[in-house]
Protein backbone atom coordinates (compact mmCIF):
# COMPACT_ATOMS: atom_id res chain seq x y z
CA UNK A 1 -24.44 -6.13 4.74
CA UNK A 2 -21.90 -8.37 3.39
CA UNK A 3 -22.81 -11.90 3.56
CA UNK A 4 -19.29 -14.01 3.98
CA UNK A 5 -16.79 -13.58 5.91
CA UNK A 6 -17.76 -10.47 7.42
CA UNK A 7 -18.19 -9.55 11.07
CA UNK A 8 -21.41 -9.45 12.24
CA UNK A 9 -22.87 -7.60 15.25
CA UNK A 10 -26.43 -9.00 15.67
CA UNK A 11 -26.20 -12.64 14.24
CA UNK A 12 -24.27 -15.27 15.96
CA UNK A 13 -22.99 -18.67 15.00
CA UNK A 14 -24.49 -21.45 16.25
CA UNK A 15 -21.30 -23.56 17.47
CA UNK A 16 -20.48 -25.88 20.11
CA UNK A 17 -17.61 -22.83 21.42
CA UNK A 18 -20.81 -20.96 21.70
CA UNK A 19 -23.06 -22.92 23.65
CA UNK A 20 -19.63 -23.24 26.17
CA UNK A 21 -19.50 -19.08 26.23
CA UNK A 22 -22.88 -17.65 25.74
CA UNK A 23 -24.36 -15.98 28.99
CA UNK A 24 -27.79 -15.77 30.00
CA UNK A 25 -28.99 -11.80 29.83
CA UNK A 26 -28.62 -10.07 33.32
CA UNK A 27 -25.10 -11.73 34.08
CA UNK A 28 -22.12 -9.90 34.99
CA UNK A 29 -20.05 -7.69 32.57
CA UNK A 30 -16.93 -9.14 33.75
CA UNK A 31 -18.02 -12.85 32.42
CA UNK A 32 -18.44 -10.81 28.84
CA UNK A 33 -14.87 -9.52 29.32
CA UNK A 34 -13.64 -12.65 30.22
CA UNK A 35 -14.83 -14.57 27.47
CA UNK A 36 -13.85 -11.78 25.00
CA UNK A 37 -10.23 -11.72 26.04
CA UNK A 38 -9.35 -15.57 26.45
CA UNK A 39 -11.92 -17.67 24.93
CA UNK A 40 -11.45 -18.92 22.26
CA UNK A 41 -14.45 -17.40 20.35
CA UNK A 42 -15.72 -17.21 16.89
CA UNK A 43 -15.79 -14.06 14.86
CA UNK A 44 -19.09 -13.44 15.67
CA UNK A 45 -18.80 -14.26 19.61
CA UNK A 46 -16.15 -11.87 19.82
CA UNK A 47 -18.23 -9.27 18.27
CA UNK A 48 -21.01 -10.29 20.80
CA UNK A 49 -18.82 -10.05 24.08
CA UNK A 50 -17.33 -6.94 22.61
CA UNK A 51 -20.21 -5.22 22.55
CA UNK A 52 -21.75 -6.33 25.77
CA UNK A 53 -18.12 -5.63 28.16
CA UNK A 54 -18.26 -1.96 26.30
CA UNK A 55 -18.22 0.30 29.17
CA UNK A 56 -15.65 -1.89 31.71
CA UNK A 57 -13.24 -1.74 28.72
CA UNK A 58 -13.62 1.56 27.76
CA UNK A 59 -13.09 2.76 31.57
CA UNK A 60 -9.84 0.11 31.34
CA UNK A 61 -8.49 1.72 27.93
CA UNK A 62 -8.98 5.08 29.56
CA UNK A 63 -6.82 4.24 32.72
CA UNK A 64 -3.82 3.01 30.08
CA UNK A 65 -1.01 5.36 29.59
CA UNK A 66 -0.02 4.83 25.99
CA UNK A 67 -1.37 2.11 23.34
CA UNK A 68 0.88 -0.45 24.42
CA UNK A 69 -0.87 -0.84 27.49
CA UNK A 70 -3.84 -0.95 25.97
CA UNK A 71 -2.45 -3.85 23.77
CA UNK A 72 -1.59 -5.95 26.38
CA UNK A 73 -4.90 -5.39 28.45
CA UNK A 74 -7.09 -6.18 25.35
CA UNK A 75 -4.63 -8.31 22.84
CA UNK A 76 -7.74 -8.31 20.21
CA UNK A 77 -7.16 -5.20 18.93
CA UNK A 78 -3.39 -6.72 17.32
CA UNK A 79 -5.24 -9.51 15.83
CA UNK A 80 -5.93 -9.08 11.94
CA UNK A 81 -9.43 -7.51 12.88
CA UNK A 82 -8.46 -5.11 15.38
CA UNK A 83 -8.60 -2.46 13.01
CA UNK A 84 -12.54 -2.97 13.18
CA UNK A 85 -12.59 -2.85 16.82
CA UNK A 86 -10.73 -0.14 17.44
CA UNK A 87 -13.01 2.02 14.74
CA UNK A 88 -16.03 1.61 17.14
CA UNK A 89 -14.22 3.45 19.82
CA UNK A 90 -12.15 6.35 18.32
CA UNK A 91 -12.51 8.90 20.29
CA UNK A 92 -11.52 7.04 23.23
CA UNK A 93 -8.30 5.81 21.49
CA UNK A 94 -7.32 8.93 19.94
CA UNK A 95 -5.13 10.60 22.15
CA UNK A 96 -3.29 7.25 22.48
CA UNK A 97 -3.29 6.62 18.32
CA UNK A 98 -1.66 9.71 17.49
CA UNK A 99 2.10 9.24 19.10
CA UNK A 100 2.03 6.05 18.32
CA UNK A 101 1.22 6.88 14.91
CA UNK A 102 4.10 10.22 14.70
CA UNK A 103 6.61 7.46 15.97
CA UNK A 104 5.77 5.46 13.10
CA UNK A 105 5.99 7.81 10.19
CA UNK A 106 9.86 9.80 9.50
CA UNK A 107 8.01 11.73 6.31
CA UNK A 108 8.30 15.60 7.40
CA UNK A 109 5.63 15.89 5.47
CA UNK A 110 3.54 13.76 6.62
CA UNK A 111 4.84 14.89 10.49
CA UNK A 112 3.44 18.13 9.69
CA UNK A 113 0.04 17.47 8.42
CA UNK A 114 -0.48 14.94 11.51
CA UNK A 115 0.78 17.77 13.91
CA UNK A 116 -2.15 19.58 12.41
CA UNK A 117 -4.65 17.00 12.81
CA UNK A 118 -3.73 16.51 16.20
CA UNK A 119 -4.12 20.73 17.14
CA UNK A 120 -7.43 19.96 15.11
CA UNK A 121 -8.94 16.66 17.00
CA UNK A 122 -11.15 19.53 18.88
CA UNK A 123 -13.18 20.66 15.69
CA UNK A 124 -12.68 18.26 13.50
CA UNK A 125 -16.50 16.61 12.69
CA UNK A 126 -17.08 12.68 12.99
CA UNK A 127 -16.47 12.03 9.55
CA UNK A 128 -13.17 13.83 9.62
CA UNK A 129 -12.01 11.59 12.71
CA UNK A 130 -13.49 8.59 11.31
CA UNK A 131 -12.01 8.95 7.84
CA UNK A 132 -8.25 9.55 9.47
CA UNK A 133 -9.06 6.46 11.94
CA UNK A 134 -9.45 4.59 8.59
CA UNK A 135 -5.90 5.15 7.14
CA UNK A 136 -3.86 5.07 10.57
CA UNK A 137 -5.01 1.76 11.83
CA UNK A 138 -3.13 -0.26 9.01
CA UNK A 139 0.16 2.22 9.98
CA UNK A 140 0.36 1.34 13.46
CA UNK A 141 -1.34 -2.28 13.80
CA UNK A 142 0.38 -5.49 12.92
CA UNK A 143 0.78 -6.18 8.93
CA UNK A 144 -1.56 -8.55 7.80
CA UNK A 145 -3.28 -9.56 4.76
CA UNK A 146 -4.73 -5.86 4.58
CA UNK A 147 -1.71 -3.85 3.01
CA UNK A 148 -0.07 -1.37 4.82
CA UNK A 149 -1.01 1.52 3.36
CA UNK A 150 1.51 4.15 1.65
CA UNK A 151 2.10 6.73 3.54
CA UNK A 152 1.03 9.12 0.44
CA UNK A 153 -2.41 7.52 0.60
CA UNK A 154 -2.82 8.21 3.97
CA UNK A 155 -1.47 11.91 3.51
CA UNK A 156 -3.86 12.27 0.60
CA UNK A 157 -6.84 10.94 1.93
CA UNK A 158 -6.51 12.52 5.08
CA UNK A 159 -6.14 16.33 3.34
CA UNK A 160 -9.23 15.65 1.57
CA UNK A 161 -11.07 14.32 4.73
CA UNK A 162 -10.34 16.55 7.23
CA UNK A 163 -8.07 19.38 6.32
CA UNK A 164 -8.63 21.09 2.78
CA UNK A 165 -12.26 22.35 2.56
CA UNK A 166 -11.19 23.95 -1.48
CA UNK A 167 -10.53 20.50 -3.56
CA UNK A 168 -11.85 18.58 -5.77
CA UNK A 169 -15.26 16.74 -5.01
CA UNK A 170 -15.22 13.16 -4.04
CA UNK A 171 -17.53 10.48 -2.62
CA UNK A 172 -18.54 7.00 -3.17
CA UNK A 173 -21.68 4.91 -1.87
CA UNK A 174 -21.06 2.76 1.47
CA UNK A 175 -24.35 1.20 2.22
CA UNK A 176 -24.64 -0.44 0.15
CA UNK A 177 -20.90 -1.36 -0.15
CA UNK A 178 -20.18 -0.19 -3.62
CA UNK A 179 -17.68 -2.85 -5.24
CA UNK A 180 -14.69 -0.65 -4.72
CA UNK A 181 -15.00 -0.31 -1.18
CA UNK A 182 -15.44 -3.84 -0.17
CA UNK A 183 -11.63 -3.56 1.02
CA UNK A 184 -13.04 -1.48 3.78
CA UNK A 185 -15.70 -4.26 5.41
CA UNK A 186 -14.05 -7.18 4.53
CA UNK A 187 -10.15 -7.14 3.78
CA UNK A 188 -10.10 -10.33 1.68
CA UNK A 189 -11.41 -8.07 -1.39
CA UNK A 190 -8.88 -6.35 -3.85
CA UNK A 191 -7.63 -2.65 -2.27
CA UNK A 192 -8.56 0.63 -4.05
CA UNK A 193 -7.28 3.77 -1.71
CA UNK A 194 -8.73 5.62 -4.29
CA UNK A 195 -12.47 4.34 -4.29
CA UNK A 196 -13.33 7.94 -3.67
CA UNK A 197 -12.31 9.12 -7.27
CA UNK A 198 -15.05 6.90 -9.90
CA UNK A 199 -14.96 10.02 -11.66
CA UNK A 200 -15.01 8.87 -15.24
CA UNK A 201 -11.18 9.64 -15.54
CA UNK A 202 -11.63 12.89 -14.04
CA UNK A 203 -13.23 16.08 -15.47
CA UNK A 204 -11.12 16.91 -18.80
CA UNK A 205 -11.16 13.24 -19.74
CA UNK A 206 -14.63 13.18 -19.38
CA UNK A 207 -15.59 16.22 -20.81
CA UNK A 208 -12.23 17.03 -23.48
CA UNK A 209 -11.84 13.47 -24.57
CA UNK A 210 -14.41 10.94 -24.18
CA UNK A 211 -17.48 14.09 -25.05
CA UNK A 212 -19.07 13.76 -21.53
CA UNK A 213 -19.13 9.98 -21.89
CA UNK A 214 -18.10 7.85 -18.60
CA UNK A 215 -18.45 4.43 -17.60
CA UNK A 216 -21.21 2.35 -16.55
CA UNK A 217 -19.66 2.69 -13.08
CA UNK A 218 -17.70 5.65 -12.84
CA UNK A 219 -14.30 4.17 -14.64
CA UNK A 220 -12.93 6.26 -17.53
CA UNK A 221 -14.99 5.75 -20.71
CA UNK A 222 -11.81 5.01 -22.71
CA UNK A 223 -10.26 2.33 -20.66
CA UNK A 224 -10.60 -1.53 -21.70
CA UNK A 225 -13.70 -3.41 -21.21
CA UNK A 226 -14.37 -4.33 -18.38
CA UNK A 227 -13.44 -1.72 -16.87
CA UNK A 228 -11.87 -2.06 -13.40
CA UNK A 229 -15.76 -1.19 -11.39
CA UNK A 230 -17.60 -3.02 -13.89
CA UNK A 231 -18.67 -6.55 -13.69
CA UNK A 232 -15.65 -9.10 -14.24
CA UNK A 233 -13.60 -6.08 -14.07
CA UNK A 234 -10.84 -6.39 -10.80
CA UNK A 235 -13.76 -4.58 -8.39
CA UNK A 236 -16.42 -5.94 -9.76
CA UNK A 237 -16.25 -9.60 -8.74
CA UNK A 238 -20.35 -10.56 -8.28
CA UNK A 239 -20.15 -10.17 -4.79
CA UNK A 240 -23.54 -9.89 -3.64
CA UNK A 241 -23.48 -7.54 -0.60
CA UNK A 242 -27.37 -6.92 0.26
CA UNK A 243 -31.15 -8.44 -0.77
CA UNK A 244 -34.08 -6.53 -0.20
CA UNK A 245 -37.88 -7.58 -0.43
CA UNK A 246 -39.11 -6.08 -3.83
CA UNK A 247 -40.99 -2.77 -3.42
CA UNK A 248 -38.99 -1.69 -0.82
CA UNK A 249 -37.39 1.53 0.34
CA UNK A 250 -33.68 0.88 0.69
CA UNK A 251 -31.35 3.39 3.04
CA UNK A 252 -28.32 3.98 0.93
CA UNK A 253 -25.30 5.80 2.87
CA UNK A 254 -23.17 8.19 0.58
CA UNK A 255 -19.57 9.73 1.94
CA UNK A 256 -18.63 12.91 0.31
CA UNK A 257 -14.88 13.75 1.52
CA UNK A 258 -15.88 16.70 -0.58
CA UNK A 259 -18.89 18.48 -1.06
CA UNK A 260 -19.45 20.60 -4.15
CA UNK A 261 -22.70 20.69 -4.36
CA UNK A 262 -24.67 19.13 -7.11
CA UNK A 263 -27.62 16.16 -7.24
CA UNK A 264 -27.37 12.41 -6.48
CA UNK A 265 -29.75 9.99 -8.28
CA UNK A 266 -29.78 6.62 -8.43
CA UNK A 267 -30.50 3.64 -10.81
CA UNK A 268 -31.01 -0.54 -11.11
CA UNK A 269 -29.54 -2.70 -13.94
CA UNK A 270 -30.81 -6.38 -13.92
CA UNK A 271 -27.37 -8.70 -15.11
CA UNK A 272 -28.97 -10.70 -17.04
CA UNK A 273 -25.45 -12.41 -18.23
CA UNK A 274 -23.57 -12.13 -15.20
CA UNK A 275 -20.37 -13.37 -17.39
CA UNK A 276 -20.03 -9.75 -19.38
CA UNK A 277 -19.78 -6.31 -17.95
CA UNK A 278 -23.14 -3.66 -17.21
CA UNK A 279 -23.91 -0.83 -19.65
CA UNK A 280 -25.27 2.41 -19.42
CA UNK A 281 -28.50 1.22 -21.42
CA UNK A 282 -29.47 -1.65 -18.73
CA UNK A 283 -29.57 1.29 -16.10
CA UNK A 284 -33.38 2.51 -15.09
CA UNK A 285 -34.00 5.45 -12.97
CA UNK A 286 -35.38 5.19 -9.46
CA UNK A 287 -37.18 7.55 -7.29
CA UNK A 288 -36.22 8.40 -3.91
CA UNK A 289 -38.85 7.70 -1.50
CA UNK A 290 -41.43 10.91 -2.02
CA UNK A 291 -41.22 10.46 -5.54
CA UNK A 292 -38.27 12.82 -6.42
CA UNK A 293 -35.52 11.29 -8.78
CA UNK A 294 -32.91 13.34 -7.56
CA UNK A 295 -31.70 14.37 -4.26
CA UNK A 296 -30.25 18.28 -4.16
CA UNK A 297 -26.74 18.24 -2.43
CA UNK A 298 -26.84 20.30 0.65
CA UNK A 299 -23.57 22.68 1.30
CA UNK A 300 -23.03 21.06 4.66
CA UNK A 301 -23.42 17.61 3.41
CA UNK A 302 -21.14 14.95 4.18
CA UNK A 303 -22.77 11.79 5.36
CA UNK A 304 -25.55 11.52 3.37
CA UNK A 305 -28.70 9.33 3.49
CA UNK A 306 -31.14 8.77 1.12
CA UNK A 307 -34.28 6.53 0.57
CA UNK A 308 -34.59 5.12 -2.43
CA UNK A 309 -37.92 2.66 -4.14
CA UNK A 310 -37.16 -0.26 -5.21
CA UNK A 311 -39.94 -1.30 -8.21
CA UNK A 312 -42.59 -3.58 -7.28
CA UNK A 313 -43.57 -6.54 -8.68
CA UNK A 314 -39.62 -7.18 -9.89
CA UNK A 315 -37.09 -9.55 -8.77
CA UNK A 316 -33.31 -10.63 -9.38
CA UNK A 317 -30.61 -13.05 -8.39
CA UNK A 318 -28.22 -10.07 -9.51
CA UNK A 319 -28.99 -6.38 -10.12
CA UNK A 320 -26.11 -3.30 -10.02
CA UNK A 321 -27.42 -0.68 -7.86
CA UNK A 322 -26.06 2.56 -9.15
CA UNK A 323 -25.17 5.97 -7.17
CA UNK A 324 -24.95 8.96 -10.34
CA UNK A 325 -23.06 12.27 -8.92
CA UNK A 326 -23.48 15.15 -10.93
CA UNK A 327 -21.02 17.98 -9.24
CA UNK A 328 -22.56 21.27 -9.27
CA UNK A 329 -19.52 24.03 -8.71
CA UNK A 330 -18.00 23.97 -12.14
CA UNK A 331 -19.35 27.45 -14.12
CA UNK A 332 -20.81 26.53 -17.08
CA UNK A 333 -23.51 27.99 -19.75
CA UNK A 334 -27.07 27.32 -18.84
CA UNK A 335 -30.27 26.79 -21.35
CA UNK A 336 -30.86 30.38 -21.40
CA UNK A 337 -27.71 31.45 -22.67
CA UNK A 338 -26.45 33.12 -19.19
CA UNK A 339 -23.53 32.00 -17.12
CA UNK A 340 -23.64 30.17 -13.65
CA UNK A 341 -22.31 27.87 -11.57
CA UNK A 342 -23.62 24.68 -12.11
CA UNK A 343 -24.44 24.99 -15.48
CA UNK A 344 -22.84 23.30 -18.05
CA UNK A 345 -20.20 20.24 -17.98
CA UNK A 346 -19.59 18.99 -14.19
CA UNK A 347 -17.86 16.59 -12.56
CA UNK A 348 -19.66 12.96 -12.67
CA UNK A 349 -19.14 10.08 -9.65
CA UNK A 350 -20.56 7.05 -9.66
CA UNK A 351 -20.77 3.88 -7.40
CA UNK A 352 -21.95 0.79 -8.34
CA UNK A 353 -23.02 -2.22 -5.79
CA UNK A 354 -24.41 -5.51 -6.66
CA UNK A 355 -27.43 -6.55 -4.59
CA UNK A 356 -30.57 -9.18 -5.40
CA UNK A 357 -34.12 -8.67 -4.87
CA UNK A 358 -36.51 -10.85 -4.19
């Protein structure tokens, strides 16, 4: 989705390297594996041979003994987008990725909750794995210009993830990649472990201080404008990540680390001065694709995947594309007077990504 910079698995660069390593469909794996460990590829070539030597490699990774085999038989996965690489193929690396991982981190603490994991890797669901995968990779692979990250982040993150069902709700939008996540797909962007939390400051800021008010893009209402996921703000540099024809239906990917329940809706803003921060007025509704404006939170929800109608007739270099949680597990008073859960004040996320439309 990203445009720059970004590794791409179906479009290749048309370079001279190319035309020297590019193999006619129906030729041997092993000229793919070749190529992919000692040409001297592109970004996208690598991507490219990658994909096409998948199963000798993963039958090769399998037959290593420990990760530093694995290193030295496929020396990609040390460079600075190994990380990426390695996410693709998880569960074959994660017997190997979990020692290597203990030996790296002396917080008991941290020990203990990885011992878990590690009785866990059994039951633990895809988005579990994957969302672990995503904090040890920096640990264990060589520093580059992605941080390192703390190892409190990764504790944190990987509680909410995989091992503590009661907490808090969280989720952000992926597809497309809301402007504090851009980290993830493309590690030239600004860092926020915490792009799981646009929660308006949380629920008694929201709700105690600011009178239910939040901003545009899920940053507490009282902080300084912009605010850090608004436009100009640190996260929200202009980056356009995705176009789509007007009138169309858009897949949008949402992660909840946490379910609780609740609605997801969604919204466009047209920047018409892309030199001063989105408000909540330039936001219109959208339908998902059916005609419903909201999509009900099911209890078993994690990956999520909604469809959602772009307007006809309407075009824009830049537009915000907004993803509006409303938490539904908080008790609160409903319409009628009675109590419930759900009713009331809840918990608010938002994501917000900036796309065009033409």
């Amino acid at each position: 989705m990203i445009k720059n910079n970004t590794i791409s698995e179906n479009t290749l660069v048309k370079t001279n390297q190319e035309k020297a390593t590019n193999f006619n469909t129906g030729e041997e794996e092993i000229e793919y594996v070749r190529a992919f460990k000692y040409d001297n590829l592109t970004i996208e070539e690598i991507i490219s041979h990658y994909n096409k030597c998948r199963d000798t490699r993963l039958s090769q990774i399998k037959a290593c003994q420990d990760m530093k085999e694995v290193y030295a038989s496929w020396p990609h996965y040390k460079q600075s987008y190994g990380y990426k690489l390695i996410y693709k193929e998880f569960d074959t690396f994660f017997e190997k990725l979990l020692p290597v991982l203990q030996e790296k981190i002396i917080d008991l603490e941290s020990i203990k909750l990885f011992t878990q994991l590690d009785v866990q890797r059994n039951s633990l669901t895809e988005d579990g794995r994957n969302a672990g995968l995503l904090y040890l990779l920096p640990i264990i692979l060589p520093p580059t210009t992605r941080s390192v990250v703390k190892v409190s982040n990764a504790v944190s993150f990987l509680i909410f993830c995989v091992l503590v069902k009661n907490s808090d709700g969280h989720g952000m939008m992926l597809d497309p990649p809301n402007r504090s996540s851009l980290w993830r797909f493309n590690n030239s962007f600004p860092i926020n472990y915490n792009d799981n939390q646009n929660f308006c400051g949380g629920f008694g800021v929201q709700w105690y201080v600011h009178n239910g008010k939040c901003g545009a893009c899920g940053d507490n209402y009282g902080d300084s404008v912009p605010r850090m996921n608004e436009n100009t703000g640190i996260y929200g540099l202009g980056y356009i990540v995705a176009a789509y024809p007007a009138g169309s239906a858009v897949k949008v990917h949402v992660r909840l680390t946490a379910n609780h329940k609740g609605s997801f809706s969604y919204s466009l803003c047209e920047l018409n001065d892309i030199t001063k921060p989105e408000n909540d007025s330039c936001f219109k509704e959208l339908s998902l694709q059916g005609g419903s404006e909201y999509y009900q939170v099911n209890p078993r929800d994690y990956d999520v995947f909604n469809v959602v109608q772009l307007p006809e007739n309407f075009t824009c270099s830049h537009c915000v594309l907004r993803w509006h949680y409303r938490t539904g597990n908080s008790w609160g008073n409903c319409p009628n007077g009675e109590g419930a859960v759900g009713c009331g004040p809840q918990e608010t996320f938002r994501s917000c990504s900036d796309i065009a439309i033409y």
